[in-house]
N, C-alpha and C. Protein backbone atom coordinates (compact mmCIF):
# COMPACT_ATOMS: atom_id res chain seq x y z
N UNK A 1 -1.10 3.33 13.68
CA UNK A 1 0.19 3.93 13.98
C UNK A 1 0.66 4.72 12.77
N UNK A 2 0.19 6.08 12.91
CA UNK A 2 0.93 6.69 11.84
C UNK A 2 0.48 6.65 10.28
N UNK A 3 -0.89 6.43 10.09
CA UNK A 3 -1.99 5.83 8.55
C UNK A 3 -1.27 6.81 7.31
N UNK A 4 -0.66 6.35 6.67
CA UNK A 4 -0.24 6.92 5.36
C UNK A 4 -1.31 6.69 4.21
N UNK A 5 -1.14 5.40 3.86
CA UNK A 5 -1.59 5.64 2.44
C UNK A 5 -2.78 4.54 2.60
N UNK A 6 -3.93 4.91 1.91
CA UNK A 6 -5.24 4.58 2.13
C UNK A 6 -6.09 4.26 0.58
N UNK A 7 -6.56 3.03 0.33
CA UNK A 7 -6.28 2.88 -1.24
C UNK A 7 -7.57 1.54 -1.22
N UNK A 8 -8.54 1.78 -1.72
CA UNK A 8 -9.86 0.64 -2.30
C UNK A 8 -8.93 -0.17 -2.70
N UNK A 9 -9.92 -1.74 -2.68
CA UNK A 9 -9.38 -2.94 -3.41
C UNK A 9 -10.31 -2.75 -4.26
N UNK A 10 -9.95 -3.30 -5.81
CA UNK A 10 -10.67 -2.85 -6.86
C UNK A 10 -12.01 -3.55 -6.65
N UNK A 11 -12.56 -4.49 -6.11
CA UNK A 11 -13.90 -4.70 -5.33
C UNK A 11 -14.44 -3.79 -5.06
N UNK A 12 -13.95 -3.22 -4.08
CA UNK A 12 -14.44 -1.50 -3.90
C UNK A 12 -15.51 -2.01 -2.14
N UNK A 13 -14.59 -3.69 -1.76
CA UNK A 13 -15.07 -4.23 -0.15
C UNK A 13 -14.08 -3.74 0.92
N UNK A 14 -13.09 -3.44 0.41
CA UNK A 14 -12.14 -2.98 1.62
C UNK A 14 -11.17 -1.79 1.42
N UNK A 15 -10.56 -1.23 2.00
CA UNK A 15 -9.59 -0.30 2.37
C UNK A 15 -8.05 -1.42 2.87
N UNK A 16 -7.15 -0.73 2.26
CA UNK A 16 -5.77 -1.19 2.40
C UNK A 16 -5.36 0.26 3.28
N UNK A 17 -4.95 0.09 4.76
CA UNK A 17 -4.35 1.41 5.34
C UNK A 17 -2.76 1.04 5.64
N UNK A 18 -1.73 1.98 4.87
CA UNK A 18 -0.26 1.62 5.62
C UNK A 18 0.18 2.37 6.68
N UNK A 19 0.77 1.83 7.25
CA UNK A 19 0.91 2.62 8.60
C UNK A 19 2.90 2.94 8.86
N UNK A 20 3.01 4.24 8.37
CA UNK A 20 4.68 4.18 8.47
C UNK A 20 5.25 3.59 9.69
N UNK A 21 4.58 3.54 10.81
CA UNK A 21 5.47 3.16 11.52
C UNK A 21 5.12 1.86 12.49
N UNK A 22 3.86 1.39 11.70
CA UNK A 22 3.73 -0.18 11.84
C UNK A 22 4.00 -0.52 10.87
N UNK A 23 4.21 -2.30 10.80
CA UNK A 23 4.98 -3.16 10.02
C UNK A 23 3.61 -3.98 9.20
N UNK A 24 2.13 -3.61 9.47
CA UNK A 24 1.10 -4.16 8.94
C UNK A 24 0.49 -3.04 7.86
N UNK A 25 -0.70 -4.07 6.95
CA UNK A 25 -1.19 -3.79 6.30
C UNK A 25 -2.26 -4.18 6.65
N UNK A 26 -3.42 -3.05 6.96
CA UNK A 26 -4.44 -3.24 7.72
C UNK A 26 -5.55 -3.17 6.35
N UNK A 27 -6.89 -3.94 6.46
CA UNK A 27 -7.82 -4.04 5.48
C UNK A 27 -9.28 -3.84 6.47
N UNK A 28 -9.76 -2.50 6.08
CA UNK A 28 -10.81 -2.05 6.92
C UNK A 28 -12.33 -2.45 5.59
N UNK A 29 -12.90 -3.48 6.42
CA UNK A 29 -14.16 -4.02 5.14
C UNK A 29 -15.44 -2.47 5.49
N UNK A 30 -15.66 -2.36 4.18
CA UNK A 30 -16.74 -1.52 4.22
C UNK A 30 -18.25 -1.42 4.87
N UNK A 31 -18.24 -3.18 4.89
CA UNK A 31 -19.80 -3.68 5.70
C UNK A 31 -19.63 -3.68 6.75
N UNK A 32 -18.46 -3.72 7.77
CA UNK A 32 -18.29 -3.56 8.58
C UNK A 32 -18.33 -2.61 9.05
N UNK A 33 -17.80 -1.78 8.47
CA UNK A 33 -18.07 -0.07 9.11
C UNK A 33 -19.36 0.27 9.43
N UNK A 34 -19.90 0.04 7.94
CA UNK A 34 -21.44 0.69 8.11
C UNK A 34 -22.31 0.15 8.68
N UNK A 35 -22.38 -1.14 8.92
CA UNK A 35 -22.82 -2.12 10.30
C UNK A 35 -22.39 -1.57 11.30
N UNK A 36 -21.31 -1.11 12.17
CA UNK A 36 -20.88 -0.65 13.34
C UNK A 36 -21.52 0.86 13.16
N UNK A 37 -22.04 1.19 12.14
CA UNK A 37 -22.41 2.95 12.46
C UNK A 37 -23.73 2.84 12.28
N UNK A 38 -24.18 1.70 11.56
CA UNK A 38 -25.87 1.50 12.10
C UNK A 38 -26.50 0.97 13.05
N UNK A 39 -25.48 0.38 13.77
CA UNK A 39 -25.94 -0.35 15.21
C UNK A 39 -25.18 0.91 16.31
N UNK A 40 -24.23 1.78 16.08
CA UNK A 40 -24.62 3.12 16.78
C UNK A 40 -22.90 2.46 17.86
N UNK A 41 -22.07 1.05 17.24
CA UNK A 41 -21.23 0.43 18.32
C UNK A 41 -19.97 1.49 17.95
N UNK A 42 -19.72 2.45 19.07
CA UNK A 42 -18.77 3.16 19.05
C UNK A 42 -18.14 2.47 20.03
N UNK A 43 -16.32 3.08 19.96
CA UNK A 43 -15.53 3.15 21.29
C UNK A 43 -15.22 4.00 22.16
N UNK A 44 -15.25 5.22 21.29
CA UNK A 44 -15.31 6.26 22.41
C UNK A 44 -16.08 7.79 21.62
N UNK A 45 -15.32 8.64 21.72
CA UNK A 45 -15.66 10.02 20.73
C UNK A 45 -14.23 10.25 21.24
N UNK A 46 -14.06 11.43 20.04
CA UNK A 46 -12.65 11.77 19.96
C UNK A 46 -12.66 13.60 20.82
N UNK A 47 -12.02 14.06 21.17
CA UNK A 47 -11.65 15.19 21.57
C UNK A 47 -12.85 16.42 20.94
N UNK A 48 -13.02 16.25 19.34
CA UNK A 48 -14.58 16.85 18.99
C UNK A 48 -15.48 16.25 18.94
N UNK A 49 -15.91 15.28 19.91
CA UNK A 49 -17.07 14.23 20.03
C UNK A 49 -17.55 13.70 19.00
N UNK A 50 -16.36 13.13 17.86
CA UNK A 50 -16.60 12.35 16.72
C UNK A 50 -16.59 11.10 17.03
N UNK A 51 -17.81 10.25 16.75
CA UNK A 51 -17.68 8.99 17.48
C UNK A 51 -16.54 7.98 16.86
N UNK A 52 -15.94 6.96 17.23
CA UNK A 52 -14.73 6.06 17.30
C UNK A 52 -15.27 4.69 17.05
N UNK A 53 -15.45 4.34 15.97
CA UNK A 53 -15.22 2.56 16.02
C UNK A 53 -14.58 1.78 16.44
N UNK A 54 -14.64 0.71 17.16
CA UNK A 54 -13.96 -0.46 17.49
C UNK A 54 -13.08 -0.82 16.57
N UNK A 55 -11.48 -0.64 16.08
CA UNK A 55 -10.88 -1.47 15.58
C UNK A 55 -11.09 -2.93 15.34
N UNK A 56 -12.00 -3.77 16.15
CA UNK A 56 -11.63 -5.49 15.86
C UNK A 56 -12.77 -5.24 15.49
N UNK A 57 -13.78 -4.22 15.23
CA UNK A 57 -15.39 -4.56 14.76
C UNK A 57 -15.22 -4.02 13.53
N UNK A 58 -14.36 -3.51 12.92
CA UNK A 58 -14.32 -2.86 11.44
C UNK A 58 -12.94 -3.47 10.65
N UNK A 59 -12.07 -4.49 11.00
CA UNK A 59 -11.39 -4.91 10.19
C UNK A 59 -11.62 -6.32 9.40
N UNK A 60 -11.27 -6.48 8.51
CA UNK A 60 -11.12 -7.98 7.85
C UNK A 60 -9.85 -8.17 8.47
N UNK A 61 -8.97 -7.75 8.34
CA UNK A 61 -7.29 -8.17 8.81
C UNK A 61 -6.29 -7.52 8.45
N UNK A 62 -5.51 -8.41 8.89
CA UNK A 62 -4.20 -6.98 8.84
C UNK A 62 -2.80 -8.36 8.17
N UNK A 63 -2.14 -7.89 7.36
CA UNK A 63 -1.02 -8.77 6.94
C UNK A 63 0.01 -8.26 7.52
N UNK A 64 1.42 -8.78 7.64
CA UNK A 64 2.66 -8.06 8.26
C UNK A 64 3.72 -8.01 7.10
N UNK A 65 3.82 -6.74 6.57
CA UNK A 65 4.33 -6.35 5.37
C UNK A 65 5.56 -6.54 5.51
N UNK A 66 6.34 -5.63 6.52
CA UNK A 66 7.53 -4.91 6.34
C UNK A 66 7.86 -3.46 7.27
N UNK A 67 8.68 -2.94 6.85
CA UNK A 67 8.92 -1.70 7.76
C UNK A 67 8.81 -0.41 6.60
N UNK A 68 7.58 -0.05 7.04
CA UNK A 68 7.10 1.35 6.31
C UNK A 68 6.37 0.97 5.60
N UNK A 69 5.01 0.59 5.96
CA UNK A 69 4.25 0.21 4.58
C UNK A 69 3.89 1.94 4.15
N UNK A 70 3.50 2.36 3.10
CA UNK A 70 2.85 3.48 2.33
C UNK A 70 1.56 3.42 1.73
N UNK A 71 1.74 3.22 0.69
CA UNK A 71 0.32 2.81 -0.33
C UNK A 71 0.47 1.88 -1.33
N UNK A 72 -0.85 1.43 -1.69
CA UNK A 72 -0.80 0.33 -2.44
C UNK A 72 -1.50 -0.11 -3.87
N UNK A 73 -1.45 -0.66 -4.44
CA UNK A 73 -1.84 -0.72 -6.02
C UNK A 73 -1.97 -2.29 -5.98
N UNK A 74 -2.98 -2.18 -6.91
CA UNK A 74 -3.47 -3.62 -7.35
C UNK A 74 -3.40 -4.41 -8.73
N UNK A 75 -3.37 -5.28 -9.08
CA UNK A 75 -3.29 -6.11 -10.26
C UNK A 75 -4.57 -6.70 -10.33
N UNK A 76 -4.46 -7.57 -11.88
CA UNK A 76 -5.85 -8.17 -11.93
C UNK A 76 -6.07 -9.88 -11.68
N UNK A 77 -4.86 -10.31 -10.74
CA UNK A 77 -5.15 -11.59 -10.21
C UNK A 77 -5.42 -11.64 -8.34
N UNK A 78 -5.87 -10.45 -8.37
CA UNK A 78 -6.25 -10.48 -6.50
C UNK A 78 -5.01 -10.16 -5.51
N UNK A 79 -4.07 -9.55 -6.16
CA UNK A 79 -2.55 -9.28 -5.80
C UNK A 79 -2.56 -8.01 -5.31
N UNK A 80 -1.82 -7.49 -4.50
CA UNK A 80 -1.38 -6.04 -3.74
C UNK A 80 0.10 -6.21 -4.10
N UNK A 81 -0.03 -4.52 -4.06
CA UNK A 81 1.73 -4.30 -4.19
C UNK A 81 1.82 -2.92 -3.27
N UNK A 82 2.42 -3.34 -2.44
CA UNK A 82 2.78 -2.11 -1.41
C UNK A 82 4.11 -1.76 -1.04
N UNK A 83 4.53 0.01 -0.88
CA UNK A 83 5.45 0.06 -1.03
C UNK A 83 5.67 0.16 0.09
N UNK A 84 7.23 -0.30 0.67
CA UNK A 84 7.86 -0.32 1.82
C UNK A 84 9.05 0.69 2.26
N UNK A 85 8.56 1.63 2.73
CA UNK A 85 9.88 2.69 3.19
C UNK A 85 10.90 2.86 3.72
N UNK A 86 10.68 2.25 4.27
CA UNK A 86 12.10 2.28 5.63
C UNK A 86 12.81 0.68 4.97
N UNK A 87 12.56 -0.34 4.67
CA UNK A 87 13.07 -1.80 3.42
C UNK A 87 13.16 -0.97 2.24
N UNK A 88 12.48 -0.43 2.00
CA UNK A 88 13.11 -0.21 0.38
C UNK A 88 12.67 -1.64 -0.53
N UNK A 89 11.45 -1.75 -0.40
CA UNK A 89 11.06 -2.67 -1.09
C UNK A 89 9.94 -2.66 -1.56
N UNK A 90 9.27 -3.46 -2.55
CA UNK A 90 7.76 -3.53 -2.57
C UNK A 90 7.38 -5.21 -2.30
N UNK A 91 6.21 -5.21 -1.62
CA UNK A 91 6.04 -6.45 -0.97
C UNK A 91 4.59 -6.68 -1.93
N UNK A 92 4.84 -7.68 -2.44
CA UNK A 92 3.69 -8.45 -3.22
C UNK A 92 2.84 -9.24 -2.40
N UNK A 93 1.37 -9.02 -2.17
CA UNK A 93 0.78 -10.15 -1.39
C UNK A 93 -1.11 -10.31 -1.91
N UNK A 94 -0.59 -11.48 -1.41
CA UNK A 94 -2.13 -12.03 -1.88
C UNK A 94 -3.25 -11.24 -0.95
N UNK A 95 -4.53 -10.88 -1.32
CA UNK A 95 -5.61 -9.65 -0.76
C UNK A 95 -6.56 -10.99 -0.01
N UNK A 96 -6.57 -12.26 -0.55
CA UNK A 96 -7.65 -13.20 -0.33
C UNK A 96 -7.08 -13.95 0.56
N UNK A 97 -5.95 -14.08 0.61
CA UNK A 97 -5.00 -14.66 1.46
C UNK A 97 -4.42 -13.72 2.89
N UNK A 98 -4.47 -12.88 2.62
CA UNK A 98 -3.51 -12.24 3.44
C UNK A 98 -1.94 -12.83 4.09
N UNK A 99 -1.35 -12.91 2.88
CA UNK A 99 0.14 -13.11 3.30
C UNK A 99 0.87 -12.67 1.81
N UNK A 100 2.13 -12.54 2.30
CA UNK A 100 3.09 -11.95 1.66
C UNK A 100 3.41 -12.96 1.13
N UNK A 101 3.59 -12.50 -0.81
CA UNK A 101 4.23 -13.58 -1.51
C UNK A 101 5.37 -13.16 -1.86
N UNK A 102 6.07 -12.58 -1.73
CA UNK A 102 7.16 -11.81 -2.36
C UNK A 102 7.40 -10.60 -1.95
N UNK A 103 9.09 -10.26 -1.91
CA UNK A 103 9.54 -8.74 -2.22
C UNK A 103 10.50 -8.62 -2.83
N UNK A 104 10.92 -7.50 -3.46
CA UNK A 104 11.37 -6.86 -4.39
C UNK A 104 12.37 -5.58 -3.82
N UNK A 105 13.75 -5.70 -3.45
CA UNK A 105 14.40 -4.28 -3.31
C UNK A 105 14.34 -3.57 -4.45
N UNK A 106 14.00 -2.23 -3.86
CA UNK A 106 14.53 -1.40 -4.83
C UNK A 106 15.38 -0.64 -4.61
N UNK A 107 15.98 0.87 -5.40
CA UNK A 107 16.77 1.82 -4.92
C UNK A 107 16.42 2.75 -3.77
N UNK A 108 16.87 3.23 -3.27
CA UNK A 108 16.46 4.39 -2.21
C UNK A 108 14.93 3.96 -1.45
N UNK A 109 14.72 5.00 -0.78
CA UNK A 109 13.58 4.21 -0.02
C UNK A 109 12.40 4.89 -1.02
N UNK A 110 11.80 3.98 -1.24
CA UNK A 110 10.02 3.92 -2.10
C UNK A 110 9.38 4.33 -0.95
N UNK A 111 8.32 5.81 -2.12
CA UNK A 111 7.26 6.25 -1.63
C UNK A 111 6.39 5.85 -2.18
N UNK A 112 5.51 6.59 -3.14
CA UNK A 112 4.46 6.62 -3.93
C UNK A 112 4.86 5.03 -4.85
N UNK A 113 3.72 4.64 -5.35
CA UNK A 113 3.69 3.50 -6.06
C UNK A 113 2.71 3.06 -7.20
N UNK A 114 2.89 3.12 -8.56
CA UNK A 114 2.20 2.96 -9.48
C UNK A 114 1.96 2.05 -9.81
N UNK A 115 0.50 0.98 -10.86
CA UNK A 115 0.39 0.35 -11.37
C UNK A 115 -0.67 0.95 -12.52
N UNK A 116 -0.35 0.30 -14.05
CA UNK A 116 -1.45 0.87 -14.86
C UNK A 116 -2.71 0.08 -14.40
N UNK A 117 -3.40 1.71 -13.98
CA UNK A 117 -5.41 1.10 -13.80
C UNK A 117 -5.17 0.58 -12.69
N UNK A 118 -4.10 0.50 -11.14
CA UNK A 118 -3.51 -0.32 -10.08
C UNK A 118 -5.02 0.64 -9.05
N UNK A 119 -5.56 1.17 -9.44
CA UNK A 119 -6.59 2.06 -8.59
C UNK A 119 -7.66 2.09 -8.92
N UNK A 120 -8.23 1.04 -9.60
CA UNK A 120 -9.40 1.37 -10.29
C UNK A 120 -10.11 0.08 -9.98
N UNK A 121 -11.53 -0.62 -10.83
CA UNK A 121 -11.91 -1.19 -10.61
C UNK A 121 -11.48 -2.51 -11.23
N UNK A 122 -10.73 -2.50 -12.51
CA UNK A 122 -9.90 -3.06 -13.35
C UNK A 122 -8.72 -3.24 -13.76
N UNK A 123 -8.07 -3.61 -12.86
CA UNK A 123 -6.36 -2.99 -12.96
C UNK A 123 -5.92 -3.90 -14.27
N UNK A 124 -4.96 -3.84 -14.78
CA UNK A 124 -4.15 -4.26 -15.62
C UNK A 124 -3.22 -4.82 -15.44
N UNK A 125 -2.30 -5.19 -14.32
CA UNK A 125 -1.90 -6.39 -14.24
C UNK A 125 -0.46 -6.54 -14.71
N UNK A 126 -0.03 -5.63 -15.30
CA UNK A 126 1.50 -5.73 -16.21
C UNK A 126 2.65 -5.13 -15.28
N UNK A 127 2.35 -4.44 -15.16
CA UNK A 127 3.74 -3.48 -14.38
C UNK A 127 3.46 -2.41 -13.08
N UNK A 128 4.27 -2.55 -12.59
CA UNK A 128 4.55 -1.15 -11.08
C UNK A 128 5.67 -0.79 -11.47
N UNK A 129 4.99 1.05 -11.17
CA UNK A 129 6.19 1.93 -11.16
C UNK A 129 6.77 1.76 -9.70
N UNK A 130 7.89 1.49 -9.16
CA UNK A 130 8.49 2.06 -7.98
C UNK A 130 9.10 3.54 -7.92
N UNK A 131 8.51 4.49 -7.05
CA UNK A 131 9.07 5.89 -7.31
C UNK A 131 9.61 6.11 -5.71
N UNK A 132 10.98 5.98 -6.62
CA UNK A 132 11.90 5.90 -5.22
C UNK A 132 12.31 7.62 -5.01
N UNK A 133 12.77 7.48 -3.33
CA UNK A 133 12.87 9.45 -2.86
C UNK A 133 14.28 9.43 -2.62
N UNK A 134 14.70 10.82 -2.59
CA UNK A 134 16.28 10.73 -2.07
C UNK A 134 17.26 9.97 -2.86
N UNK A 135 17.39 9.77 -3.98
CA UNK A 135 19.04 9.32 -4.92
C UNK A 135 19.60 10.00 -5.01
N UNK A 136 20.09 11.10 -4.02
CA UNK A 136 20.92 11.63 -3.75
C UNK A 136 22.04 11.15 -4.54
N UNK A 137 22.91 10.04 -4.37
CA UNK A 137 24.06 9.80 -4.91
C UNK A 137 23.99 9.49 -6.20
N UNK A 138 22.58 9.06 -6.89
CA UNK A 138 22.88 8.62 -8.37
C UNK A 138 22.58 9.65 -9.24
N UNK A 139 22.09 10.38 -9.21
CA UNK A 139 21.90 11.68 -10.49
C UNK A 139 22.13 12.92 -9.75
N UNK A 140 22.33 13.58 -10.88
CA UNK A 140 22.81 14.88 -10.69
C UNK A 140 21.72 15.86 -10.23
N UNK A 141 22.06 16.62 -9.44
CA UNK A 141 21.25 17.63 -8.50
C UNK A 141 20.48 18.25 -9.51
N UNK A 142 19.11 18.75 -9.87
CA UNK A 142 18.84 19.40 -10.57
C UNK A 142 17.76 20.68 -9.99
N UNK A 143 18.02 20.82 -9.15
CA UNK A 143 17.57 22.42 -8.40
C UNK A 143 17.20 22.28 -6.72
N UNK A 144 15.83 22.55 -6.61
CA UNK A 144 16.32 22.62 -4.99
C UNK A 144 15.43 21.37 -4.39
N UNK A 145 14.90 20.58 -5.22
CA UNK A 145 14.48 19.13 -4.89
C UNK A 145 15.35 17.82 -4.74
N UNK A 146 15.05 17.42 -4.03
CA UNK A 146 15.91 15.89 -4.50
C UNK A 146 15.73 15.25 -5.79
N UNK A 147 16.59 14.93 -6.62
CA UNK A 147 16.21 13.99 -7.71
C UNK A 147 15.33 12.66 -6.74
N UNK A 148 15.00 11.97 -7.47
CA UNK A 148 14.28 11.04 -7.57
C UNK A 148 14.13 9.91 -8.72
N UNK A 149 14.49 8.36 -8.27
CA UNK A 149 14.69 7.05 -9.27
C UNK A 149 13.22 6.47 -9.21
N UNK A 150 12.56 6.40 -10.12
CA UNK A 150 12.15 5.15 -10.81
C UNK A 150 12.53 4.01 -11.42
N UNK A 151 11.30 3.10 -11.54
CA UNK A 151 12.29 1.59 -11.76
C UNK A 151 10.65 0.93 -12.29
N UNK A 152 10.82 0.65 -12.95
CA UNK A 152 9.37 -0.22 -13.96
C UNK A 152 10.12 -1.91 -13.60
N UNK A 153 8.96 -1.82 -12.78
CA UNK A 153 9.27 -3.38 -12.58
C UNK A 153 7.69 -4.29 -13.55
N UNK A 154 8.06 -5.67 -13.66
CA UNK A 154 7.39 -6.35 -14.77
C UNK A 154 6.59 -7.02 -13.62
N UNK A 155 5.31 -7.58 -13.44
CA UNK A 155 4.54 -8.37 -12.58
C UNK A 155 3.99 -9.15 -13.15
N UNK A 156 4.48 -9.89 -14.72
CA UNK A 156 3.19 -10.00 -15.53
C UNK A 156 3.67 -12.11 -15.31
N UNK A 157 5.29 -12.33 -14.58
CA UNK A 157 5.70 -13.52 -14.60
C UNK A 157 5.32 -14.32 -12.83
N UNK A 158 5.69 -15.33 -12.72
CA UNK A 158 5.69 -16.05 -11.01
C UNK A 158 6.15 -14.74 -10.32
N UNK A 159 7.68 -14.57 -10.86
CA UNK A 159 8.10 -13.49 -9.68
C UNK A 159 8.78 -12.20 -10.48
N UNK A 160 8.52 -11.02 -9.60
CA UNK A 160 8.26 -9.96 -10.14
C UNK A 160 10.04 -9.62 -10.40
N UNK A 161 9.89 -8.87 -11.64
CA UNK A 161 11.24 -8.48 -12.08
C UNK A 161 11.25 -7.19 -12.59
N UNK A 162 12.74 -6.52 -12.06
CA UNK A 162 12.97 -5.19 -12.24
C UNK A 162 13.25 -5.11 -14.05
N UNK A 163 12.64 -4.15 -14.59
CA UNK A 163 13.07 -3.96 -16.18
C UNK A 163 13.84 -2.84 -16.27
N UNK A 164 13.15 -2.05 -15.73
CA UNK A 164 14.39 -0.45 -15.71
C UNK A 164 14.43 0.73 -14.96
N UNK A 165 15.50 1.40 -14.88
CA UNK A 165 15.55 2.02 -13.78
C UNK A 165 16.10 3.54 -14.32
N UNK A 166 15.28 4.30 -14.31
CA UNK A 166 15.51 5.59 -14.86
C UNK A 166 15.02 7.00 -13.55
């Protein structure tokens, strides 16, 4: 419903897909795919006769985030951090688990979402940027974009805490 943001687990076994206008966080495993495209198990072909995988034959699972998941960033204890659009939040959840350990409001509704190395094979583990859209009301207009808030939140304790908001 609507696949926004599409992001490796630093394993480099699954895909995290958010879907703006589903409330899940879907995890598409890689062996699975390529198992379903070497055994030839399509569902249909698409309109340019691109063949279609089975959804239940190519997922590990799906968690239930929130409203607006986007994209997501990783830490180095097996943790996701995905941002939530339409909540205005970022939802912390376990990747091995699949469930939500936490969320976090932030300002305005969160798009894009940072962690240092949160994309790589080694993340680092310390902090997410939240890069919130539309603060319209808190800073001053500065041409023909919307300003836009950030907020460095800390991940490095049990539960995640906002440090600053610029």
């Amino acid at each position: 419903k609507s696949p926004h943001g599409c992001d490796v687990t630093p394993d480099g076994t699954a895909i995290v897909v958010g879907g703006k206008l589903d409330t899940h966080g879907t995890l598409y495993e890689f062996s699975k795919i390529k198992d379903a495209i070497a055994a030839k198990r399509f569902e249909s072909k698409d309109a340019f006769g691109v063949p279609v995988l089975a959804f239940k034959d190519v997922i590990r699972g799906q968690v239930e985030l929130g409203l607006g998941p986007l994209h997501t960033v990783f830490d180095d204890k097996g943790n996701a951090y995905t941002s939530l659009f339409l909540e205005s939040k970022v939802a912390k959840w376990s990747v091995k688990d699949m469930k939500v350990l936490e969320k976090l409001s932030v300002h305005y509704n969160i798009g894009h979402i940072l962690a240092a190395e949160g994309d790589t094979v080694s993340p680092d583990g310390k902090y997410v940027v939240a890069m919130n859209k539309m603060s319209i009301d808190r800073f001053t207009g500065v041409g023909p974009l919307y300003p836009q808030n950030f907020q460095l939140i800390d991940i490095t304790g049990e539960k995640m805490r906002m440090l600053y908001d610029l």
